[in-house]
Protein backbone atom coordinates (compact mmCIF):
# COMPACT_ATOMS: atom_id res chain seq x y z
CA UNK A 1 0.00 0.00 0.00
CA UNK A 2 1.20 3.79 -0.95
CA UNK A 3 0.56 5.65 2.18
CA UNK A 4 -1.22 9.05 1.82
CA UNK A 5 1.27 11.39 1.62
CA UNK A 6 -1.05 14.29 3.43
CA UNK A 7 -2.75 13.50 6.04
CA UNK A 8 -4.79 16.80 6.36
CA UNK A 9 -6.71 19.14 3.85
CA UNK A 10 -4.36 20.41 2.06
CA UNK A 11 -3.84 23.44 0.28
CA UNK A 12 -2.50 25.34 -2.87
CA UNK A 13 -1.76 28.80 -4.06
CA UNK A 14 -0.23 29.23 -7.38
CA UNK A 15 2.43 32.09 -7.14
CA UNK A 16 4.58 33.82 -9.58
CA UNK A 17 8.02 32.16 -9.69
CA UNK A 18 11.16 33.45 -11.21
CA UNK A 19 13.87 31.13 -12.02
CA UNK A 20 17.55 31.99 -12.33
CA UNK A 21 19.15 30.23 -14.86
CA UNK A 22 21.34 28.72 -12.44
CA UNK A 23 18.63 26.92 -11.17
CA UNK A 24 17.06 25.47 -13.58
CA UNK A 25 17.02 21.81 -14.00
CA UNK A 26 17.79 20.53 -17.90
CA UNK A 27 14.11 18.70 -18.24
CA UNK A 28 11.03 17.80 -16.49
CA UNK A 29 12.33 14.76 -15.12
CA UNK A 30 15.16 16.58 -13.55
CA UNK A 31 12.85 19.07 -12.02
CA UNK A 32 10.50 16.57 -10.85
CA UNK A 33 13.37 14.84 -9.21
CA UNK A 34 14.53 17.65 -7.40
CA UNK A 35 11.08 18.61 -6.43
CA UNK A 36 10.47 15.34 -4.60
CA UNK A 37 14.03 15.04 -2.99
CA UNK A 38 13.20 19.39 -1.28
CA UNK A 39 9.99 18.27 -0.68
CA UNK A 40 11.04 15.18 1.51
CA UNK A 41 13.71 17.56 3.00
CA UNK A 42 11.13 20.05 3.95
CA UNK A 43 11.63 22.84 1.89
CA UNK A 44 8.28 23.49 0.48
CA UNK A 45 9.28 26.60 -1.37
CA UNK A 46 12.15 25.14 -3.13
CA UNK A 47 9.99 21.66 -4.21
CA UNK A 48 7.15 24.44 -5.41
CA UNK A 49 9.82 25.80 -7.57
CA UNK A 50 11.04 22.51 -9.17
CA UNK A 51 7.84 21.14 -9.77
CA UNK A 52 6.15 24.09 -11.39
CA UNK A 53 9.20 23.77 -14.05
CA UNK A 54 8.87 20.34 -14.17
CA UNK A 55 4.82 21.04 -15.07
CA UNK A 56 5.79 24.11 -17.27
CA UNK A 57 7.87 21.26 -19.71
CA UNK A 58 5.49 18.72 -19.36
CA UNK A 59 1.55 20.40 -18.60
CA UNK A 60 0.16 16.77 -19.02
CA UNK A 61 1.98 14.94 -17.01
CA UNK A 62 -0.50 13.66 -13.75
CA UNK A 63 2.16 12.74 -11.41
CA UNK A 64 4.25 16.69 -11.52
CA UNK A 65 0.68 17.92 -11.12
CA UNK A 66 -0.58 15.53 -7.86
CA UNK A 67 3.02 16.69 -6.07
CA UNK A 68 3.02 20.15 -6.84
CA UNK A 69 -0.23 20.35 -5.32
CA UNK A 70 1.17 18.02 -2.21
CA UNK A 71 4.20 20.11 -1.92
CA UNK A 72 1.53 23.12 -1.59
CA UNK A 73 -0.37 21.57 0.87
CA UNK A 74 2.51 20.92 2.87
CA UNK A 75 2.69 24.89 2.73
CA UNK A 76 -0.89 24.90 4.11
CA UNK A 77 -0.03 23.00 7.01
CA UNK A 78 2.02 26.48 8.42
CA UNK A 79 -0.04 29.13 6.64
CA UNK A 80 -1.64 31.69 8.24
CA UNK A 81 -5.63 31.65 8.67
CA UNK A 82 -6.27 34.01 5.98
CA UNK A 83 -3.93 32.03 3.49
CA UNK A 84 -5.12 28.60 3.91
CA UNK A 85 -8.40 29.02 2.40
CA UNK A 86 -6.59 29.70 -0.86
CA UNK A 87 -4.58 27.09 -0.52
CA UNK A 88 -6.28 24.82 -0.12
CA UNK A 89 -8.84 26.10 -3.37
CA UNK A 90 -6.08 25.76 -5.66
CA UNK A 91 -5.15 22.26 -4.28
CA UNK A 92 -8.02 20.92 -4.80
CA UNK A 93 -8.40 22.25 -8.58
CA UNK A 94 -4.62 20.74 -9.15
CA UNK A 95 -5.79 17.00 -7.63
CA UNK A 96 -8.91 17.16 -9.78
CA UNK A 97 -6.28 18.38 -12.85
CA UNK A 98 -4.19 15.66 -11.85
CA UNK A 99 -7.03 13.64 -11.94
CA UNK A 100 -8.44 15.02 -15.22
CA UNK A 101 -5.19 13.74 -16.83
CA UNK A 102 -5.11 10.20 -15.85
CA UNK A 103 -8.04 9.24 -14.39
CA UNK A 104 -6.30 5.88 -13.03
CA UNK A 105 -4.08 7.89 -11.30
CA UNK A 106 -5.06 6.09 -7.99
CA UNK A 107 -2.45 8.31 -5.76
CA UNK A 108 -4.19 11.51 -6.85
CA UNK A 109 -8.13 10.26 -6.39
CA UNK A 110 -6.63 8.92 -2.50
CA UNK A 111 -5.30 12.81 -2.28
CA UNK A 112 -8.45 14.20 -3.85
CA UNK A 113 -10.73 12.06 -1.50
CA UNK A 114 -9.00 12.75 1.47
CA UNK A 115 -9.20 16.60 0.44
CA UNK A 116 -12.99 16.42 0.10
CA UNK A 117 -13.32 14.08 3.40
CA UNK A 118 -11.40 17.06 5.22
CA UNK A 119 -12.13 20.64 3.83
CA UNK A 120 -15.41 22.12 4.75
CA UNK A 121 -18.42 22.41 2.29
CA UNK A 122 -17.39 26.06 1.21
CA UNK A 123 -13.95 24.89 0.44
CA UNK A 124 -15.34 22.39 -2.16
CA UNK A 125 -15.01 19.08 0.52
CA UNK A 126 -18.36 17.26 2.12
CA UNK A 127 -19.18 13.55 2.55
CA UNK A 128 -21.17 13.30 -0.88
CA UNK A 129 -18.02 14.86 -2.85
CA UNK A 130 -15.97 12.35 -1.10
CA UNK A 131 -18.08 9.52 -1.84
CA UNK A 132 -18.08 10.36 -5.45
CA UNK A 133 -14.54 10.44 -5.52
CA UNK A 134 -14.34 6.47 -3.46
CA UNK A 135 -16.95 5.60 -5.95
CA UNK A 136 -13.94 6.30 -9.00
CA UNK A 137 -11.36 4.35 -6.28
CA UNK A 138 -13.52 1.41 -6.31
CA UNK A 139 -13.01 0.73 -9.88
CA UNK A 140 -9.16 0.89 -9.68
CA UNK A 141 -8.33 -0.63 -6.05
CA UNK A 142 -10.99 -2.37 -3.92
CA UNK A 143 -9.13 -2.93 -0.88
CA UNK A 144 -8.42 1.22 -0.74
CA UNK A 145 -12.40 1.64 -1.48
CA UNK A 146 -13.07 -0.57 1.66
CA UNK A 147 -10.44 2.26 3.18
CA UNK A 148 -12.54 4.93 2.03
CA UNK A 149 -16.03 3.74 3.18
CA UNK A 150 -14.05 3.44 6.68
CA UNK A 151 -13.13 6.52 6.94
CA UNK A 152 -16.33 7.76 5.42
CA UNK A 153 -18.10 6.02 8.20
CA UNK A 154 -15.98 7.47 10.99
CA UNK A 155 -17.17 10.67 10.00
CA UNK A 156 -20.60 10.07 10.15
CA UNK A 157 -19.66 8.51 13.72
CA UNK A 158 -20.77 5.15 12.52
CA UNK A 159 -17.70 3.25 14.43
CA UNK A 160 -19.79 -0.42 13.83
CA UNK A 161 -19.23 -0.15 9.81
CA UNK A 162 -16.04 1.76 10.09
CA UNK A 163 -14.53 -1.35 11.60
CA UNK A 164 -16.10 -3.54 9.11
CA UNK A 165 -14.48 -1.84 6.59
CA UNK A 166 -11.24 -1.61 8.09
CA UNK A 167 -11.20 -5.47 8.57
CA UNK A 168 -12.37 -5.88 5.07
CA UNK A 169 -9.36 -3.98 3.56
CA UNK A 170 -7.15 -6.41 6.08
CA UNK A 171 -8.69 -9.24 5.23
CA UNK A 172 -8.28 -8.55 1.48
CA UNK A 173 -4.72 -7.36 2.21
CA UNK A 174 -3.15 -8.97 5.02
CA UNK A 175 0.61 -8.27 4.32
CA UNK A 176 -0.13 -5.03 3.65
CA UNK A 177 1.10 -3.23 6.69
CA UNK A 178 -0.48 -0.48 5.77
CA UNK A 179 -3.91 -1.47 6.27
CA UNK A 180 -2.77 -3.33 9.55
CA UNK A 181 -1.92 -0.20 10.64
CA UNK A 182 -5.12 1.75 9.59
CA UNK A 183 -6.74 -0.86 11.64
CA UNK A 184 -4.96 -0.82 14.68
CA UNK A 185 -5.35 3.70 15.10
CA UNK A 186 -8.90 2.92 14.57
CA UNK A 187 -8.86 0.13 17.83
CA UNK A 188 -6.99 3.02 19.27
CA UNK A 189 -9.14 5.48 18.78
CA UNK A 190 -12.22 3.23 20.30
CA UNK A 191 -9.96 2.52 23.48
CA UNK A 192 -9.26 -1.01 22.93
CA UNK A 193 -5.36 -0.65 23.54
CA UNK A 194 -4.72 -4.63 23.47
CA UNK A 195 -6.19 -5.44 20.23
CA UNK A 196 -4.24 -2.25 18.50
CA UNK A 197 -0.88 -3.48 20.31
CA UNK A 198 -1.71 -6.58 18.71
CA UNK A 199 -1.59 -5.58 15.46
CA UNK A 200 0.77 -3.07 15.40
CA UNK A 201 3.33 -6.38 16.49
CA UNK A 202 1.89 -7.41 13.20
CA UNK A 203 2.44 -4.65 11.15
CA UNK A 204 6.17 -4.41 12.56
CA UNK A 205 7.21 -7.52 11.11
CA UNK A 206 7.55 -5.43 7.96
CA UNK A 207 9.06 -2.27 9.04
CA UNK A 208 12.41 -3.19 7.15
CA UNK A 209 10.31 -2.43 4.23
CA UNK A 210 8.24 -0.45 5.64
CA UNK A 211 9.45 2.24 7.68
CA UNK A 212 6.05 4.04 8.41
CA UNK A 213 5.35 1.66 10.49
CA UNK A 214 7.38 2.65 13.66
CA UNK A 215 6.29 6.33 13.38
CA UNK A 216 2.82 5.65 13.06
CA UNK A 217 2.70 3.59 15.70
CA UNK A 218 5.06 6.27 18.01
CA UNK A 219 2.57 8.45 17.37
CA UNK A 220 -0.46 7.06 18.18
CA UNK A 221 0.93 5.90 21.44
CA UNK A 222 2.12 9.88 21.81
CA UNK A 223 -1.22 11.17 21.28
CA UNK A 224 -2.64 8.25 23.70
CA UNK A 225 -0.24 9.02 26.21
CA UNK A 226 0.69 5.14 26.92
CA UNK A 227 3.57 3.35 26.29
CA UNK A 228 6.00 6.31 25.80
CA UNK A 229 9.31 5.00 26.53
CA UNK A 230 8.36 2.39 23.40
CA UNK A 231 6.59 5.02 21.25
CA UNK A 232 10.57 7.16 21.92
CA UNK A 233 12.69 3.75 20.82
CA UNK A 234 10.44 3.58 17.82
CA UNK A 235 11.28 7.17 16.81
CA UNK A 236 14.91 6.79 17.41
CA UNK A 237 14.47 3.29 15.01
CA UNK A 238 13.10 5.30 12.19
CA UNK A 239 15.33 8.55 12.89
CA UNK A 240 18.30 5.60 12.18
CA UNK A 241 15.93 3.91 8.94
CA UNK A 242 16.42 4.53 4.90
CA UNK A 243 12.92 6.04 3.62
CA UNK A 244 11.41 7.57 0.72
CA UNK A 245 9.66 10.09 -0.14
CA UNK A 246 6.42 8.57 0.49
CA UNK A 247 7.30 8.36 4.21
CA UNK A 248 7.12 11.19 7.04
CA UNK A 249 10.23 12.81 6.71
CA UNK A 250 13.00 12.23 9.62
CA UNK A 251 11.88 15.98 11.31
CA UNK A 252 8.39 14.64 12.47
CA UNK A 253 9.92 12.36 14.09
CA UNK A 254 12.39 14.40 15.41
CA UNK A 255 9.73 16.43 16.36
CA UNK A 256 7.37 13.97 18.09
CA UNK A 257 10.61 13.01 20.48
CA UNK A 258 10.63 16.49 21.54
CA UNK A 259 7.37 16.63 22.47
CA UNK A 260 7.90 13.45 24.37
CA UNK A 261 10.65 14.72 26.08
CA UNK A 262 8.49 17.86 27.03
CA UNK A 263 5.73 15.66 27.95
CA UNK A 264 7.72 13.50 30.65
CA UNK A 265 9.44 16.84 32.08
């Protein structure tokens, strides 16, 4: 499974970028390249600036389109209250671009969905939007529909058929740690501690390849407040782990041991 690589509504604002000539990579790929590699580094400004080059030499291409509007919503995430809105406009209109040019682009529909699961009605989001958007999902990848209708569900508060879901996409996936992991923050989140520590021992059997893994489960002991000192040795094993751009990057987790550290004080 490709984990979602936002995890909030995100946002977008297309601003007017000069390039030097110095910095300008020799092709789209290049820029697209660099784009990733600033964006998994943090730098949302610089990854903005590669990857509206990279869309300026290629305008079709559905993949520059999905992370410029990623690296924007990373942007978001900081953005003052009266900037968000906007950004989070124009990310929507570059997933449903991204979309628009390869509508089996299943990485941009999961970004798109989660956008309209997230972002209130005026923003473009609500429930029916989002269901509209699983509905194209279910065609491509079955075991992320049964995702979708989970997390569909938890909105509505329906926490039976969110869990049926949830199971469903396990039990049509089971080594996928991903959705072991999906399962186990929703146990979490209904306080039934043992069964998510169950399956979080599960879904570390593949954190060599999967790297997520440890910080997911860090954090949702963090924000549970249990089992700290093992949420902290978790961190420190991804701090010390090889991951891609698709993962958190290294400062979350750098910054979830420091709230740790200012939570035991």
């Amino acid at each position: 499974m490709k984990r979602r690589v936002l995890s909030i509504w995100p946002a977008l604002c297309f601003l007017p970028v000069i390039y030097s000539a110095a910095a300008q990579p020799g092709n789209g790929t290049t820029a697209f390249s660099i784009g990733r590699e600033r964006f998994a580094a943090g730098d949302m400004k610089a990854a903005i600036v590669s990857l509206e080059l990279a869309i300026s030499q290629d305008p079709t291409n559905s993949q520059y389109v999905l992370w410029l509007g990623r690296a924007y919503g990373r942007r978001a995430e900081s953005a003052n209250p009266f900037l968000a809105p906007r950004f989070a406009v124009k990310a929507r209109e570059a997933f449903e671009r991204a979309v628009q040019l390869d509508p089996a682009n299943t990485d941009a529909l999961n970004d798109l969905f989660q956008y309209h699961l997230d972002a209130p009605g005026f923003l473009g989001g609500g429930l029916d939007r989002a269901t509209a958007t699983a509905e194209q999902v279910r065609r491509l990848d079955p075991v992320e529909y049964e995702f979708d209708l989970a997390k569909i569900a938890e909105k509505r508060r329906d926490w039976q058929n969110a869990e049926v879901h949830y199971r469903r996409a396990v039990k049509f996936a089971p080594d996928d740690p991903g959705r072991l992991v999906d399962l186990a923050k929703f146990l979490e989140s209904q306080r039934r501690p043992s069964e998510c520590d169950v399956l979080f021992e599960r879904a570390r059997r593949f954190a060599a390849k999967a790297p997520f893994v440890l910080i997911e489960q860090a954090r949702t002991y963090a924000h549970s407040h249990r089992n700290l000192e093992l949420a902290r040795s978790l961190l420190n094993q991804y701090l010390s782990a090889r991951i891609t751009v698709e993962d958190p990057p290294h400062a979350e987790a750098a910054r979830l041991l420091r709230e740790l550290s200012t939570a035991q004080q």
